[in-house]
PDB file of N, CA and C in Angstrom:
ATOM      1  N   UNK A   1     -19.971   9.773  13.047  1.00  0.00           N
ATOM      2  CA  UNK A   1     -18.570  10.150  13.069  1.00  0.00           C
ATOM      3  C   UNK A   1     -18.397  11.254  14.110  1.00  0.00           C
ATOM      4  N   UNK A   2     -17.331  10.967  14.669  1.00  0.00           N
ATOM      5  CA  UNK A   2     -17.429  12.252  15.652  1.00  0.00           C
ATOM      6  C   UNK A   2     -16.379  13.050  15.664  1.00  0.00           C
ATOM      7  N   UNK A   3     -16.863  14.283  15.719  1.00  0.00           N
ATOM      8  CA  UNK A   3     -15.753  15.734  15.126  1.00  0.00           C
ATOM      9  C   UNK A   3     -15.244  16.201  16.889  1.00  0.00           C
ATOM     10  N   UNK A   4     -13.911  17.191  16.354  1.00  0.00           N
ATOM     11  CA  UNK A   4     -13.390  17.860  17.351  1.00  0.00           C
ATOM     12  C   UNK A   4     -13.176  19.660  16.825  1.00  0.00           C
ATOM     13  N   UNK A   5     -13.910  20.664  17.627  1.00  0.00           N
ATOM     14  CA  UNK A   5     -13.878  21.877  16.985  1.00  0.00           C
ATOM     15  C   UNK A   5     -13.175  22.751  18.183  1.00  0.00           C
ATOM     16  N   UNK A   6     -12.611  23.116  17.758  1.00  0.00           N
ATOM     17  CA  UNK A   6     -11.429  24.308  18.843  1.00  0.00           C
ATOM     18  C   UNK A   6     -10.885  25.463  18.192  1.00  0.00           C
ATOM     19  N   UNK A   7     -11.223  26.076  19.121  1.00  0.00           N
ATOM     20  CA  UNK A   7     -10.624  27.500  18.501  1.00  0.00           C
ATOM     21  C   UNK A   7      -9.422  27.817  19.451  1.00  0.00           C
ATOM     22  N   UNK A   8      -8.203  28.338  18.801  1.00  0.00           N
ATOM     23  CA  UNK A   8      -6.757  27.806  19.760  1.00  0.00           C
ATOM     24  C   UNK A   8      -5.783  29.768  18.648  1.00  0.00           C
ATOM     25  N   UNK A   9      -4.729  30.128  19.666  1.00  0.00           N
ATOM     26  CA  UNK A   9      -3.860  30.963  19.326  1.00  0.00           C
ATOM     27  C   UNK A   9      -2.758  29.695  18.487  1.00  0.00           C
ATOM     28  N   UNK A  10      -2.722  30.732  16.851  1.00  0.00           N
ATOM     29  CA  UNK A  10      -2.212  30.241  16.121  1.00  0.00           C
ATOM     30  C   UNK A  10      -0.855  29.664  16.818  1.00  0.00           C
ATOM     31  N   UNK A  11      -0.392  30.454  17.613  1.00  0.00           N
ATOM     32  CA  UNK A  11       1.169  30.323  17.681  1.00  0.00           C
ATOM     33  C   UNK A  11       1.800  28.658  18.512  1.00  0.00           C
ATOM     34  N   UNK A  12       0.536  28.046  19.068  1.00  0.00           N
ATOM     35  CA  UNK A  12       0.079  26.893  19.171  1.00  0.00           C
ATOM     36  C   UNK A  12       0.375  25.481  17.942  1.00  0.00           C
ATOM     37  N   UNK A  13       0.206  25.954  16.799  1.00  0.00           N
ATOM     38  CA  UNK A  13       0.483  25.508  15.674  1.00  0.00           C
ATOM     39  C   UNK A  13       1.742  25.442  14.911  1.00  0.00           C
ATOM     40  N   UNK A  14       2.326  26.448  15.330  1.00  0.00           N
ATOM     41  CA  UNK A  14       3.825  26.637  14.828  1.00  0.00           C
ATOM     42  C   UNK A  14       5.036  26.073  14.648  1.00  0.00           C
ATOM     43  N   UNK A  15       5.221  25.089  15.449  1.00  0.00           N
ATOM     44  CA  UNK A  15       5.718  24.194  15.345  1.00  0.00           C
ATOM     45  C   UNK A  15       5.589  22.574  14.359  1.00  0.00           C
ATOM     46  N   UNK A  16       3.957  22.912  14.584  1.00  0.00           N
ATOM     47  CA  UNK A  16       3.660  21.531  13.784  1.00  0.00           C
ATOM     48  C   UNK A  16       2.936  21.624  12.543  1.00  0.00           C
ATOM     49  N   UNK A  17       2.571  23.191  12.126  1.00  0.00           N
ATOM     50  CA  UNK A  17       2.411  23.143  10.886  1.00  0.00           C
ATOM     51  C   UNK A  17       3.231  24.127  10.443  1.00  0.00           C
ATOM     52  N   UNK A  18       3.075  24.491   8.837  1.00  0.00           N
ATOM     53  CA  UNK A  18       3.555  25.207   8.351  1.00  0.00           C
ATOM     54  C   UNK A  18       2.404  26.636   7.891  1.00  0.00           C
ATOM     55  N   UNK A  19       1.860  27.471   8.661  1.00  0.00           N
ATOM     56  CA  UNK A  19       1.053  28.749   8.599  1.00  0.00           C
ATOM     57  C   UNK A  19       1.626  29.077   7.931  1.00  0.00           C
ATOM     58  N   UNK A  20       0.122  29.949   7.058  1.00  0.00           N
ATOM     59  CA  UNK A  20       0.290  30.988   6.223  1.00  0.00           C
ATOM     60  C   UNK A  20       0.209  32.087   7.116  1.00  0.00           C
ATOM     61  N   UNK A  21       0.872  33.040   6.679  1.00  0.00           N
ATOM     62  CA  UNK A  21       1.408  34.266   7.162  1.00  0.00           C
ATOM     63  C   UNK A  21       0.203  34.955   7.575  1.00  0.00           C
ATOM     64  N   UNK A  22      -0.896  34.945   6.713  1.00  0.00           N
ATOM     65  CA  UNK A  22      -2.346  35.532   7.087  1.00  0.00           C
ATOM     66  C   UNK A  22      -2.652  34.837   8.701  1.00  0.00           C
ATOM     67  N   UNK A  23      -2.339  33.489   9.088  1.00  0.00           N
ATOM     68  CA  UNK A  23      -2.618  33.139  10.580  1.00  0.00           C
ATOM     69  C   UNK A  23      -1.650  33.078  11.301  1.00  0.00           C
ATOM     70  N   UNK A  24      -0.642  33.549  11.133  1.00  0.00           N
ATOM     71  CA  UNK A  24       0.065  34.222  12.469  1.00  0.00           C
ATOM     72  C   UNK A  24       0.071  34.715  13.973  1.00  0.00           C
ATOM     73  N   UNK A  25       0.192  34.544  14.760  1.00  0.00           N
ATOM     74  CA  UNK A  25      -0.644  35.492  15.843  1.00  0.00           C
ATOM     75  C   UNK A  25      -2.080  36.042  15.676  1.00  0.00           C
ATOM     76  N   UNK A  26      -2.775  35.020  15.331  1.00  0.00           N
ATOM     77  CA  UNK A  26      -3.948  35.202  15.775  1.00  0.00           C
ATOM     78  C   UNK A  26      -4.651  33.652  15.756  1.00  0.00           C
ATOM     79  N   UNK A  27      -6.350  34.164  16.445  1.00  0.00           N
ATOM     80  CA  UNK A  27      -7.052  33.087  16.295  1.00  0.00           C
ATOM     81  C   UNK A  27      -6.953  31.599  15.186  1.00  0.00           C
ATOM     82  N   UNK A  28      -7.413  30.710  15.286  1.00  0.00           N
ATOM     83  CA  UNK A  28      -7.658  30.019  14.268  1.00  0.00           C
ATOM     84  C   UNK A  28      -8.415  29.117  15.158  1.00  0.00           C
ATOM     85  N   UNK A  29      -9.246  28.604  13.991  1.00  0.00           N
ATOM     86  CA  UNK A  29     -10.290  27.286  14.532  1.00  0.00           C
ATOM     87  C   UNK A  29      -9.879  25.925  13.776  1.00  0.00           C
ATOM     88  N   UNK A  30      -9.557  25.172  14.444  1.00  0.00           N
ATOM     89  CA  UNK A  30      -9.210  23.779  13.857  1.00  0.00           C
ATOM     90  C   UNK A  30     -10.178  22.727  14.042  1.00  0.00           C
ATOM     91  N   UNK A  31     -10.853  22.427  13.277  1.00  0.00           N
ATOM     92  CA  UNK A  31     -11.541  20.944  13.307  1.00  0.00           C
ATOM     93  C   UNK A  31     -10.784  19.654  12.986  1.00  0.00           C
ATOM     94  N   UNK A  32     -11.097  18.613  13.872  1.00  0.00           N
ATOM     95  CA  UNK A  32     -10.615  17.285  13.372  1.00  0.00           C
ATOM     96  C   UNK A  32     -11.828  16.671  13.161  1.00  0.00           C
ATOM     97  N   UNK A  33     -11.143  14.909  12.595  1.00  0.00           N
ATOM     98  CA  UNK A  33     -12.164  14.112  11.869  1.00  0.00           C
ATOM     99  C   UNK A  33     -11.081  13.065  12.043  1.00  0.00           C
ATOM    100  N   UNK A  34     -11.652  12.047  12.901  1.00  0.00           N
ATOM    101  CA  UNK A  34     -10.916  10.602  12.357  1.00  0.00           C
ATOM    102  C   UNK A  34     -11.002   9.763  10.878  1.00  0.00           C
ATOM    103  N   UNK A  35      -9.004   9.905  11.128  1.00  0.00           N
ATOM    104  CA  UNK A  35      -9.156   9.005   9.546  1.00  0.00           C
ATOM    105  C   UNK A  35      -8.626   7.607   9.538  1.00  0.00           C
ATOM    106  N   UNK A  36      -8.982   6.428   8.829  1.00  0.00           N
ATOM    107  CA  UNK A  36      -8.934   5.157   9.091  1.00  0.00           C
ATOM    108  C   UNK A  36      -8.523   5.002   7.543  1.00  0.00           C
ATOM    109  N   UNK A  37      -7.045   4.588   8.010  1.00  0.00           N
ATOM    110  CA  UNK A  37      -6.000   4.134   6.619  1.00  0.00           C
ATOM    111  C   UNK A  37      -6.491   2.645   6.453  1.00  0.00           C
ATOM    112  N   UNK A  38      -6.517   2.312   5.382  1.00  0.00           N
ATOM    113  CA  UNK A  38      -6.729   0.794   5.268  1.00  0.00           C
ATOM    114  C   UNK A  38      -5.821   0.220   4.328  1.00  0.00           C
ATOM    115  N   UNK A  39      -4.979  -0.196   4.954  1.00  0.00           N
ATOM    116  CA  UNK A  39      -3.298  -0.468   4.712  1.00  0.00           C
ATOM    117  C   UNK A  39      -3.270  -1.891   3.771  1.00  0.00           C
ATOM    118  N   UNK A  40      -3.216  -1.483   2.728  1.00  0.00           N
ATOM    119  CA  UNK A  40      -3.024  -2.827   1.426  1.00  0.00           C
ATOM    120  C   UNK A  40      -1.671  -3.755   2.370  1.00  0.00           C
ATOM    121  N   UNK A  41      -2.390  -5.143   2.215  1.00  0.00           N
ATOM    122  CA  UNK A  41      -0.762  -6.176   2.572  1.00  0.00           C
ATOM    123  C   UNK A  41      -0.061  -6.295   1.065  1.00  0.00           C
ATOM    124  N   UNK A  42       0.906  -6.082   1.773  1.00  0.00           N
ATOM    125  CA  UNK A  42       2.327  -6.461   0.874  1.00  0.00           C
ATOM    126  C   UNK A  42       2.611  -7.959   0.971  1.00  0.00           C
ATOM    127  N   UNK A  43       2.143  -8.619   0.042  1.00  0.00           N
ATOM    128  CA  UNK A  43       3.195 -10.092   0.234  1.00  0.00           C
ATOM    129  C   UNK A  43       4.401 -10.135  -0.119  1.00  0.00           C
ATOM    130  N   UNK A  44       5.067 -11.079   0.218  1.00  0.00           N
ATOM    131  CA  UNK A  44       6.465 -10.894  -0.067  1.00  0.00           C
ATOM    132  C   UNK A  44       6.857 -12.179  -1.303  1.00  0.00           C
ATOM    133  N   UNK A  45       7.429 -12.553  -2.121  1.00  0.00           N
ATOM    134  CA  UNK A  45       7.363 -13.290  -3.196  1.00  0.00           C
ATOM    135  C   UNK A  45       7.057 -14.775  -2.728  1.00  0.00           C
ATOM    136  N   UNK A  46       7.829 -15.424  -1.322  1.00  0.00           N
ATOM    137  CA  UNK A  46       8.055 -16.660  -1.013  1.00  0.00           C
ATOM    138  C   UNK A  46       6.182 -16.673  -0.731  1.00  0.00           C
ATOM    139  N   UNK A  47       5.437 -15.621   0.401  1.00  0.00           N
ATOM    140  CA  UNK A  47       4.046 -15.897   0.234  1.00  0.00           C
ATOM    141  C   UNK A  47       3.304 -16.046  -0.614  1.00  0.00           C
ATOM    142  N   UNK A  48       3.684 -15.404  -1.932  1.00  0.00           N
ATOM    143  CA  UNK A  48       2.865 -15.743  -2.984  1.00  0.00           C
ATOM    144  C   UNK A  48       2.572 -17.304  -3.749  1.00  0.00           C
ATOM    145  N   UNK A  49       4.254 -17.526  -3.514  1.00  0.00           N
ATOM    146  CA  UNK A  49       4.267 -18.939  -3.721  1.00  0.00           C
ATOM    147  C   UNK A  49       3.738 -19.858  -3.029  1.00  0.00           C
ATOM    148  N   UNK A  50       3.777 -19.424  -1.716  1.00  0.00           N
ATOM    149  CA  UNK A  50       2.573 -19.959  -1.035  1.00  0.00           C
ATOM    150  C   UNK A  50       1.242 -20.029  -1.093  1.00  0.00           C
ATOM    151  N   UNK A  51       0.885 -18.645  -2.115  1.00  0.00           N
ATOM    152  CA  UNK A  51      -0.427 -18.835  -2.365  1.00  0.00           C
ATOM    153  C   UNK A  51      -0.385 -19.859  -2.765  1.00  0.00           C
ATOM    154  N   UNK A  52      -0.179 -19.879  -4.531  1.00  0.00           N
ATOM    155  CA  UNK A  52       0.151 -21.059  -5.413  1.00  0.00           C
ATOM    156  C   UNK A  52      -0.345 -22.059  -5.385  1.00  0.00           C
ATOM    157  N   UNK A  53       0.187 -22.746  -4.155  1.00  0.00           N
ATOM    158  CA  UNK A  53       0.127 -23.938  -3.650  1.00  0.00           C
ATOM    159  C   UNK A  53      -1.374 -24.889  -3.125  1.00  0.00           C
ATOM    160  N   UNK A  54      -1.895 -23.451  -2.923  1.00  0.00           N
ATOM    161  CA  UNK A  54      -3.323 -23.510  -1.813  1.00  0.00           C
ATOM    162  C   UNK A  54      -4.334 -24.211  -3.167  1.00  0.00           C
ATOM    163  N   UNK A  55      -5.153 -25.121  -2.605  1.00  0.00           N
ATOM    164  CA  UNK A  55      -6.272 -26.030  -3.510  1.00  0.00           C
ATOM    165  C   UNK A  55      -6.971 -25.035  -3.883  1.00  0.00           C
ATOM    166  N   UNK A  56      -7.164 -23.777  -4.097  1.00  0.00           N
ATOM    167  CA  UNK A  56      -8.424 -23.096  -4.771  1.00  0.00           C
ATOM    168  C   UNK A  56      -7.555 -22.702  -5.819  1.00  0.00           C
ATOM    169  N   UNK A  57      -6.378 -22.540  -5.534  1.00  0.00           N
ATOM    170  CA  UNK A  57      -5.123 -22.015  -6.916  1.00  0.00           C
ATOM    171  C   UNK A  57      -5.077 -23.279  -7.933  1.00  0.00           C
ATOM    172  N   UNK A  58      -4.866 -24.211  -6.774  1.00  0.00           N
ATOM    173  CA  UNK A  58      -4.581 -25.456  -7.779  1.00  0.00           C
ATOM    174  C   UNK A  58      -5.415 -25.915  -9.043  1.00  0.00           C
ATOM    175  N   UNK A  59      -6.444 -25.551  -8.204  1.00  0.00           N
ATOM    176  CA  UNK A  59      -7.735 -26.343  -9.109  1.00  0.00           C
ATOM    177  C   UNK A  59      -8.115 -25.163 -10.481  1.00  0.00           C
ATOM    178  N   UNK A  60      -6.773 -24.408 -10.705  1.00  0.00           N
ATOM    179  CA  UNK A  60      -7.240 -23.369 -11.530  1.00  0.00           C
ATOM    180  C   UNK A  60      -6.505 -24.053 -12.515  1.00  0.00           C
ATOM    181  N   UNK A  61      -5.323 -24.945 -12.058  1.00  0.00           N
ATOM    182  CA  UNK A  61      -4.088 -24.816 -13.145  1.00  0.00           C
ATOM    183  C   UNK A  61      -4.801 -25.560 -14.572  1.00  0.00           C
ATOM    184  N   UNK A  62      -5.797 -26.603 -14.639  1.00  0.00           N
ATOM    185  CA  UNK A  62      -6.123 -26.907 -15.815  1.00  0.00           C
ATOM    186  C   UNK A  62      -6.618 -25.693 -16.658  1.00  0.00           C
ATOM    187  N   UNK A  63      -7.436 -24.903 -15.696  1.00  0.00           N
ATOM    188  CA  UNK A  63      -8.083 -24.064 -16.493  1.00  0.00           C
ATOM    189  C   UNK A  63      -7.067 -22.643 -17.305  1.00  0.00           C
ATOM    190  N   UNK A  64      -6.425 -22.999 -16.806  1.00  0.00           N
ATOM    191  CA  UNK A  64      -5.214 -21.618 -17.510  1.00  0.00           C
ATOM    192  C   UNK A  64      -4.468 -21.922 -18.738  1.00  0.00           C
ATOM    193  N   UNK A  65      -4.110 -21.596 -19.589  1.00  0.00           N
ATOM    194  CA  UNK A  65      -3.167 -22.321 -20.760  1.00  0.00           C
ATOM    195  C   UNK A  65      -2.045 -22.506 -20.333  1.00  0.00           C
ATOM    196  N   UNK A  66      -1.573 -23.219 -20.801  1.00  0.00           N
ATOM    197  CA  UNK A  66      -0.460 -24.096 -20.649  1.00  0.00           C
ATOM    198  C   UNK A  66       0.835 -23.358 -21.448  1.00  0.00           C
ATOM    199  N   UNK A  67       2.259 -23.464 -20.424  1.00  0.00           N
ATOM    200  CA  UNK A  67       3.577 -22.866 -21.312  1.00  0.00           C
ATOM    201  C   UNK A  67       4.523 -23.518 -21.172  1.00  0.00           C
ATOM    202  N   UNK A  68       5.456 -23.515 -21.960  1.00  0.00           N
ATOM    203  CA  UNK A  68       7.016 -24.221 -21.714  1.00  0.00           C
ATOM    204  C   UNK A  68       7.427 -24.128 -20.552  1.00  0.00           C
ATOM    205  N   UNK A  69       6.994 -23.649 -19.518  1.00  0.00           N
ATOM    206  CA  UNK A  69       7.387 -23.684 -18.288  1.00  0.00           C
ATOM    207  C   UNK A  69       7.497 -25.229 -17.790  1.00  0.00           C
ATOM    208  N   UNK A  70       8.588 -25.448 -16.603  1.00  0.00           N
ATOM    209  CA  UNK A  70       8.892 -26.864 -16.043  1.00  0.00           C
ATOM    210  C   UNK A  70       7.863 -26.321 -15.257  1.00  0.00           C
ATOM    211  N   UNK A  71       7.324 -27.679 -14.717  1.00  0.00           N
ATOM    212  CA  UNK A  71       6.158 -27.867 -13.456  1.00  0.00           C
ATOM    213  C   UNK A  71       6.721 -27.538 -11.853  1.00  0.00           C
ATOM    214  N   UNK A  72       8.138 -27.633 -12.006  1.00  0.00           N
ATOM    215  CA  UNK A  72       8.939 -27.387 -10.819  1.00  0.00           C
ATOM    216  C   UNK A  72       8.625 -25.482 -10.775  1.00  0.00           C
ATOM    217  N   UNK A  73       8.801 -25.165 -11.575  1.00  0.00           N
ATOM    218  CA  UNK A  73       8.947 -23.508 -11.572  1.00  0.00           C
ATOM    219  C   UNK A  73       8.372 -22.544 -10.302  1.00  0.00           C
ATOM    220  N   UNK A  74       8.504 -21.713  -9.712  1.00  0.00           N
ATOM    221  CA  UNK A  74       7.961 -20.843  -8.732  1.00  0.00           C
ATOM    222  C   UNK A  74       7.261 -19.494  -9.420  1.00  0.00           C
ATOM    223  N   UNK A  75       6.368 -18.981  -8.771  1.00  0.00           N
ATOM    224  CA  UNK A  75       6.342 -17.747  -8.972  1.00  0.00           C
ATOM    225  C   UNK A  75       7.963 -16.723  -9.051  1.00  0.00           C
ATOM    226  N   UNK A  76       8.318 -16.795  -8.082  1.00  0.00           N
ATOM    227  CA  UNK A  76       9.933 -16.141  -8.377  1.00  0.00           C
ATOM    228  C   UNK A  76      10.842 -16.139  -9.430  1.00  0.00           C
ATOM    229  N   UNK A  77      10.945 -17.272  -9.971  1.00  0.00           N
ATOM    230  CA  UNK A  77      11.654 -17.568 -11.090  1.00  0.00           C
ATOM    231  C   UNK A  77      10.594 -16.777 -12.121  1.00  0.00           C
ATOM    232  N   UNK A  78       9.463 -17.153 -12.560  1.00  0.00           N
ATOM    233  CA  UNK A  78       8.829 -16.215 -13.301  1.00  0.00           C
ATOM    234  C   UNK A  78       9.118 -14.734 -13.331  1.00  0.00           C
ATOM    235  N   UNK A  79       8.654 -14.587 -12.167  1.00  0.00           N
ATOM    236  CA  UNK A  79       9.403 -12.946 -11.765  1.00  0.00           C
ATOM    237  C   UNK A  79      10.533 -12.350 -12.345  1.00  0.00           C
ATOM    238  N   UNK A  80      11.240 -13.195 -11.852  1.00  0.00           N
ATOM    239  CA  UNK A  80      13.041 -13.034 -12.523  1.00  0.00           C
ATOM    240  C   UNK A  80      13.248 -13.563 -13.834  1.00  0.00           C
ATOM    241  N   UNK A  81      12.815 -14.075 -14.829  1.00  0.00           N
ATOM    242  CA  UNK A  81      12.495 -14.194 -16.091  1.00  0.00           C
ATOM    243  C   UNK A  81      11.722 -13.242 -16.431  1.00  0.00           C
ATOM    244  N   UNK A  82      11.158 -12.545 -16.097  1.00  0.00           N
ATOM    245  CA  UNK A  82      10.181 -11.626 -17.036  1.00  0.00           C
ATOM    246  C   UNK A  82      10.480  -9.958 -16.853  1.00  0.00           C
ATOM    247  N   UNK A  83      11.162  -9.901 -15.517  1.00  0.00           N
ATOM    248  CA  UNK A  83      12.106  -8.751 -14.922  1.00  0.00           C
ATOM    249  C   UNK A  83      13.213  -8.361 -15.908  1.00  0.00           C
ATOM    250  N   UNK A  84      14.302  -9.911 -16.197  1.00  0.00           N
ATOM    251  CA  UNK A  84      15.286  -9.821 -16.643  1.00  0.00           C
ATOM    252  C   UNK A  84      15.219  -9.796 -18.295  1.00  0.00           C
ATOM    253  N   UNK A  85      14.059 -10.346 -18.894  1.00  0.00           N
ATOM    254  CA  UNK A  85      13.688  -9.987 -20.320  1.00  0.00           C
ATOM    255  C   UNK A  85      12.986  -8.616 -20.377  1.00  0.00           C
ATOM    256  N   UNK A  86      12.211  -7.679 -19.700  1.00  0.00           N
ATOM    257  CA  UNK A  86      12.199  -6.194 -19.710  1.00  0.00           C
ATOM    258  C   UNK A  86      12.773  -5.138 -19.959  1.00  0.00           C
ATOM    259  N   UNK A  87      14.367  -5.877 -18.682  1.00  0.00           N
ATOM    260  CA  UNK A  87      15.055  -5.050 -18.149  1.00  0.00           C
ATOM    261  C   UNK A  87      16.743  -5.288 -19.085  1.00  0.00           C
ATOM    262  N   UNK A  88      16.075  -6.570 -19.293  1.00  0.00           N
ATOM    263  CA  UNK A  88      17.313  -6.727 -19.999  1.00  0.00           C
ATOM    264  C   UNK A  88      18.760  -6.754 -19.037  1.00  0.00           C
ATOM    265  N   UNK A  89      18.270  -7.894 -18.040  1.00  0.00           N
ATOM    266  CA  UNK A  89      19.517  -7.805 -16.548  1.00  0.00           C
ATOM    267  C   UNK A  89      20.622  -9.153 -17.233  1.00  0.00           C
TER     268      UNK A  89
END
């Protein structure tokens, strides 16, 4: 990993952070460190239903129990049935 170490006049900072009063006009040493966000995907409902669809989903549906649900049904409609019995919409 590779670091960055600098020693810089606080007043350098002032703008972009918020100093404590103790570093004011004077020295300070700042180290960095790269950071690597690893950004969860958001699907959006219509992709999910797209999952759904995909043969590794499919081949689950025997294995899941079975509900009064029509075979037509989407993930969405589920959604919005189970939203609107919660929420009471």
């Amino acid at each position: 990993m590779t670091a960055l170490r600098q020693v810089i006049d606080s007043s350098v900072l002032k703008n972009i952070l918020d100093l404590p009063t103790d570093f004011l006009n004077k020295k300070v040493e700042i180290i960095m460190f790269p950071v690597e966000e690893k950004k969860k995907p958001r699907l959006t409902m219509a992709q999910i239903d797209e999952w759904t669809k995909t043969p590794e989903i499919q081949s689950l549906i025997g294995a899941l129990k079975t509900t009064d649900l029509p075979p037509d049904i989407n993930m969405s409609d589920i959604r919005n049935e189970r939203l609107a019995e919660k929420y009471k919409l």
